[in-house]
Protein backbone atom coordinates (compact mmCIF):
# COMPACT_ATOMS: atom_id res chain seq x y z
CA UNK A 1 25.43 10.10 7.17
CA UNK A 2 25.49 7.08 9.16
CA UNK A 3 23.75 4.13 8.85
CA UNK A 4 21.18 4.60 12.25
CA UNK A 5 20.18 8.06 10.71
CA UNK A 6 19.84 7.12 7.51
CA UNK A 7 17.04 4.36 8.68
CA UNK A 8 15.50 6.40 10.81
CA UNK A 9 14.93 9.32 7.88
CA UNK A 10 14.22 6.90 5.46
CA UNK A 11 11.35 5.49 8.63
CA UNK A 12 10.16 9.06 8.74
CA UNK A 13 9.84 9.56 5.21
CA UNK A 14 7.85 6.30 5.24
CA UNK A 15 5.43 7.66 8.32
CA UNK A 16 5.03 10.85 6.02
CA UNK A 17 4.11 8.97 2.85
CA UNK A 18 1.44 6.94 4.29
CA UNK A 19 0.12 10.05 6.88
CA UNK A 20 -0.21 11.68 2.72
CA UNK A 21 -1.81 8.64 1.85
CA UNK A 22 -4.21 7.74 4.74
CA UNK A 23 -4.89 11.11 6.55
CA UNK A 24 -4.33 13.95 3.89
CA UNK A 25 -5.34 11.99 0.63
CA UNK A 26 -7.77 9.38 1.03
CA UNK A 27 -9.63 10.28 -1.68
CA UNK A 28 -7.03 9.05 -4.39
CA UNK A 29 -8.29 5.95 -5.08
CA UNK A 30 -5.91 2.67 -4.84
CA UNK A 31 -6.99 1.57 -8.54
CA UNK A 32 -5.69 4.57 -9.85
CA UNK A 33 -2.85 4.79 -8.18
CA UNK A 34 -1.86 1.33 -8.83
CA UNK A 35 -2.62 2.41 -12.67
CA UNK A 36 -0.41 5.68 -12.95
CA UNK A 37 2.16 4.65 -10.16
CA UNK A 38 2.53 0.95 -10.35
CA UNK A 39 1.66 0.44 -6.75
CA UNK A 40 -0.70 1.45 -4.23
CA UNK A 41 -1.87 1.87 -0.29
CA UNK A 42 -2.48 -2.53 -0.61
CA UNK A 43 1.54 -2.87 -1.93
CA UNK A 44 3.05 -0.55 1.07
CA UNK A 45 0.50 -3.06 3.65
CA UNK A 46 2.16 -6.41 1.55
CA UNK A 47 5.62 -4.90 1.68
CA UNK A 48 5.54 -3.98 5.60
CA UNK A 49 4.15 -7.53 5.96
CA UNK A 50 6.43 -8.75 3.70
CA UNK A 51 9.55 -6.75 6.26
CA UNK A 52 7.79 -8.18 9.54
CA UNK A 53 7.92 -11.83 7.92
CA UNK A 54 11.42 -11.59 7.16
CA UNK A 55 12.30 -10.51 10.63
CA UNK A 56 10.63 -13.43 12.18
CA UNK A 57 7.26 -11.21 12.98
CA UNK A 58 3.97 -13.63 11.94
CA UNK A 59 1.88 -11.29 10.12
CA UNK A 60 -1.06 -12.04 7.79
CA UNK A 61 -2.48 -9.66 5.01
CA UNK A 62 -5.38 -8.54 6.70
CA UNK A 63 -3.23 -7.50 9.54
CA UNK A 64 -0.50 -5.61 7.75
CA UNK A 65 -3.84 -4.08 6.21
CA UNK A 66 -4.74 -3.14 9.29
CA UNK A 67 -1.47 -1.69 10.44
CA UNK A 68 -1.38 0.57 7.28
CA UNK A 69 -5.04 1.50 7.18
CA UNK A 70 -5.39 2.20 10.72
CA UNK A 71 -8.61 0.30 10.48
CA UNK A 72 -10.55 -2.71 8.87
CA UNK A 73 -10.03 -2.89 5.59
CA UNK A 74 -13.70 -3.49 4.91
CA UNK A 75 -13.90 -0.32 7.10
CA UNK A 76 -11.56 1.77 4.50
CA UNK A 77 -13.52 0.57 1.69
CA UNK A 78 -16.95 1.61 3.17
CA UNK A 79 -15.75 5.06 4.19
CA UNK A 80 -13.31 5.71 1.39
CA UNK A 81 -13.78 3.24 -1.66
CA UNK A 82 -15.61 4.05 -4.95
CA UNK A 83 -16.81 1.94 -7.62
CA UNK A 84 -14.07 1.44 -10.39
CA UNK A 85 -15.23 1.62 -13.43
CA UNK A 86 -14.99 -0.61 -16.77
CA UNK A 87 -11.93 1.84 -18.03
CA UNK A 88 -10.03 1.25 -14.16
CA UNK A 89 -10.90 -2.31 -14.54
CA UNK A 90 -8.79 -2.97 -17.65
CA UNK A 91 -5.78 -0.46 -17.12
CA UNK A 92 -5.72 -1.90 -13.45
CA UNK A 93 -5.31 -5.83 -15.14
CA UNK A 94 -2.37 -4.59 -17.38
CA UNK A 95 -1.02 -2.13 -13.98
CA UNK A 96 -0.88 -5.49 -11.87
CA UNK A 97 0.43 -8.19 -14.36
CA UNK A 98 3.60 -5.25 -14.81
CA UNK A 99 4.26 -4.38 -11.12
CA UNK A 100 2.74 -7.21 -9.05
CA UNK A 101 2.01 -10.57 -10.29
CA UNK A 102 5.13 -10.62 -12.70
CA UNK A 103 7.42 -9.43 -9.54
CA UNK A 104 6.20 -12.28 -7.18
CA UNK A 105 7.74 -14.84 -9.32
């Protein structure tokens, strides 16, 4: 396979995941998919921020967020957002020392 096809599969793949996450599934909540998986819809916004950055692209959070979502965050959280509770809370502390805060060093 060359390299141009293999980008744009892996790019489609990518479209797919987040058309699972944002159109098909929004009712799996980020906490617990940060707590089973290790990451969630908020990591795939950083890390497409984190591509545009590299490639000279200025690109805040909240705009990345935007991107992903399709919307306003605060807009995803109203429509799609529960309250975590006490038990999500702790496991999601342990889930983001593991995959986020102890990979950003």
């Amino acid at each position: 396979m060359d390299e141009q096809t293999k980008l744009e599969i892996e790019a489609a793949a990518f479209r797919r995941l987040r058309q699972h996450l944002i159109e098909d599934r929004p009712d799996a909540q980020n906490i617990d998919m940060m707590n089973l998986a290790g990451f969630c819809r908020n990591c795939l916004s950083r890390w497409y921020q984190e591509a545009a950055n590299e490639r000279g692209i200025e690109m805040d959070k909240e705009q990345a967020r935007e991107v992903f979502y399709g919307m306003p965050m605060s807009e995803w959280k109203a429509r799609y957002q529960t309250e975590a509770t006490d038990a999500q809370k702790a496991a999601f502390e342990v889930a983001f020392k593991d995959n986020v805060t102890d990979k950003q060093g």
